[in-house]
Protein backbone atom coordinates (compact mmCIF):
# COMPACT_ATOMS: atom_id res chain seq x y z
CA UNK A 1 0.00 0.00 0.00
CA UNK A 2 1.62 3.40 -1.04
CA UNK A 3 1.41 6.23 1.87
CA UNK A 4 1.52 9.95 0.66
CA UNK A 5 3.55 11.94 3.34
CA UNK A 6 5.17 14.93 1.17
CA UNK A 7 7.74 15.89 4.17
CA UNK A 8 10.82 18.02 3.13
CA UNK A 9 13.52 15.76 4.47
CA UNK A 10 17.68 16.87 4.17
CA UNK A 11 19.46 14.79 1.18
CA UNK A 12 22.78 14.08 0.46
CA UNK A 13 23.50 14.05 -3.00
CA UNK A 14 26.76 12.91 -5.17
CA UNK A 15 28.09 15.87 -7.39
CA UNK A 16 26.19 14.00 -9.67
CA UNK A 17 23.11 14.39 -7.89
CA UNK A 18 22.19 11.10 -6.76
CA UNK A 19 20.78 10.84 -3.47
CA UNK A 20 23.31 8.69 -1.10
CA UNK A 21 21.75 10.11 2.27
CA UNK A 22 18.05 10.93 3.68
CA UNK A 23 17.83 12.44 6.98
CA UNK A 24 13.44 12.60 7.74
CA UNK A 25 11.76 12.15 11.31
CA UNK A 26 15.16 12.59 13.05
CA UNK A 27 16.23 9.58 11.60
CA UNK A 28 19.38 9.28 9.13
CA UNK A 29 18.79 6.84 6.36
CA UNK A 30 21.40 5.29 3.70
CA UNK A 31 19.97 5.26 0.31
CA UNK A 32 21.11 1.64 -0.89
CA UNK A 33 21.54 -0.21 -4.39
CA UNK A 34 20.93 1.94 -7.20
CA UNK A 35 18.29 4.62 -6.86
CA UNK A 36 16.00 5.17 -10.47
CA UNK A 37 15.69 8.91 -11.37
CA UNK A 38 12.40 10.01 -13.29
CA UNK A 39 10.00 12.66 -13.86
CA UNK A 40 6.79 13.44 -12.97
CA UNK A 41 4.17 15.05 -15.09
CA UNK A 42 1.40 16.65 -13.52
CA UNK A 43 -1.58 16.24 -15.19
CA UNK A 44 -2.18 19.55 -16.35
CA UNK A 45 -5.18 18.57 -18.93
CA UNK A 46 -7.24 17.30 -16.05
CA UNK A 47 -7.57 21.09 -14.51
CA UNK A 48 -8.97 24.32 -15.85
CA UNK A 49 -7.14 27.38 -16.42
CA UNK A 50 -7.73 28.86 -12.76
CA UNK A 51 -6.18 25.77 -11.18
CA UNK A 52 -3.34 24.76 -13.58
CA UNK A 53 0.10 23.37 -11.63
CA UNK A 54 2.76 25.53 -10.93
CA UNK A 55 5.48 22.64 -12.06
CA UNK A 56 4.57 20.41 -15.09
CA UNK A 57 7.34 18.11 -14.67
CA UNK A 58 9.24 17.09 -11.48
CA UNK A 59 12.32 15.45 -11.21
CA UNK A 60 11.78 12.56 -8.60
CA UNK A 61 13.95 9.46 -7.19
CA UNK A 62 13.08 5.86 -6.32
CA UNK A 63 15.13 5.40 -3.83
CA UNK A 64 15.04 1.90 -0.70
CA UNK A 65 16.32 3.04 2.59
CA UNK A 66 17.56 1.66 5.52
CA UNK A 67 18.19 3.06 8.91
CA UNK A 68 21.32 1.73 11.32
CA UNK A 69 18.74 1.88 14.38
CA UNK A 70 16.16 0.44 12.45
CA UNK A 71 15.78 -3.13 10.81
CA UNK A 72 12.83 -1.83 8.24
CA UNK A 73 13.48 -1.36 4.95
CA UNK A 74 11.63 1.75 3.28
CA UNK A 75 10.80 2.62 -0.40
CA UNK A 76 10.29 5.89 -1.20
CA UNK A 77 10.08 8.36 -4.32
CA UNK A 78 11.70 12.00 -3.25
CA UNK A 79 10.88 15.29 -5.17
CA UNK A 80 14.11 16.89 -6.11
CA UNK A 81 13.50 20.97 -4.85
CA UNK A 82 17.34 22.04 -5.10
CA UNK A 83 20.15 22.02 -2.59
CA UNK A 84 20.23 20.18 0.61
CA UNK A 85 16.35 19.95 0.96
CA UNK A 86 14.35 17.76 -0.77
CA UNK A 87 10.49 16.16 -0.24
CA UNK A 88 9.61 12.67 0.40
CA UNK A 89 6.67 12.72 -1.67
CA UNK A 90 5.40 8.93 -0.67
CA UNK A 91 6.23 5.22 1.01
CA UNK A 92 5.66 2.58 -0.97
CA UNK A 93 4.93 -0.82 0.39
C-alpha cells in the first residue's frame, strides 16, 4: 500500500546528484543499491485554467532506505527541490 507523506527531508547528494543520504523524522537513512531517477508530469489537462500546476514536470527518485537503528526497509520516491532539501513525496509498500 503506497502512503503519501510529502515531508521536506535533508538529502545528500553525489556531485552528480544522486541521493546517497536521507535524513526525515530525526532519523538518518542510507539510500542503498541503485536509486531510479524520473520525472513526474502533472496532469495539467485534467484542470482548468484557474487551477493549472505551478510545475509540469518534477524530477523525482526511487530510492530503498535503511536506517542503522532500524531493521525496516523503506521505499520511497523523493521530489528533487534544489540544494540540501528535498520532499519525500510517498512510502511505498
Amino acid at each position: 500500500m503506497d502512503e503519501q507523506v510529502a515531508e521536506v527531508v535533508a538529502v545528500q547528494a553525489n556531485p552528480q546528484g544522486v541521493p546517497l543520504r536521507v535524513s526525515w523524522r530525526g532519523h538518518n537513512y542510507q539510500v542503498l543499491g541503485r536509486p531510479t531517477p524520473w520525472i513526474d508530469r502533472a496532469p495539467w489537462w485534467a484542470g482548468n485554467a484557474d487551477h493549472l500546476p505551478t510545475v509540469a514536470e518534477q524530477a523525482m527518485w526511487s530510492v530503498t532506505l535503511a536506517s542503522a537503528d532500524n531493521p525496516d526497509i523503506i521505499q520511497a520516491e523523493l521530489s528533487v527541490t534544489g540544494g540540501d532539501w528535498w520532499q519525500l513525496e510517498r512510502l511505498r509498500g
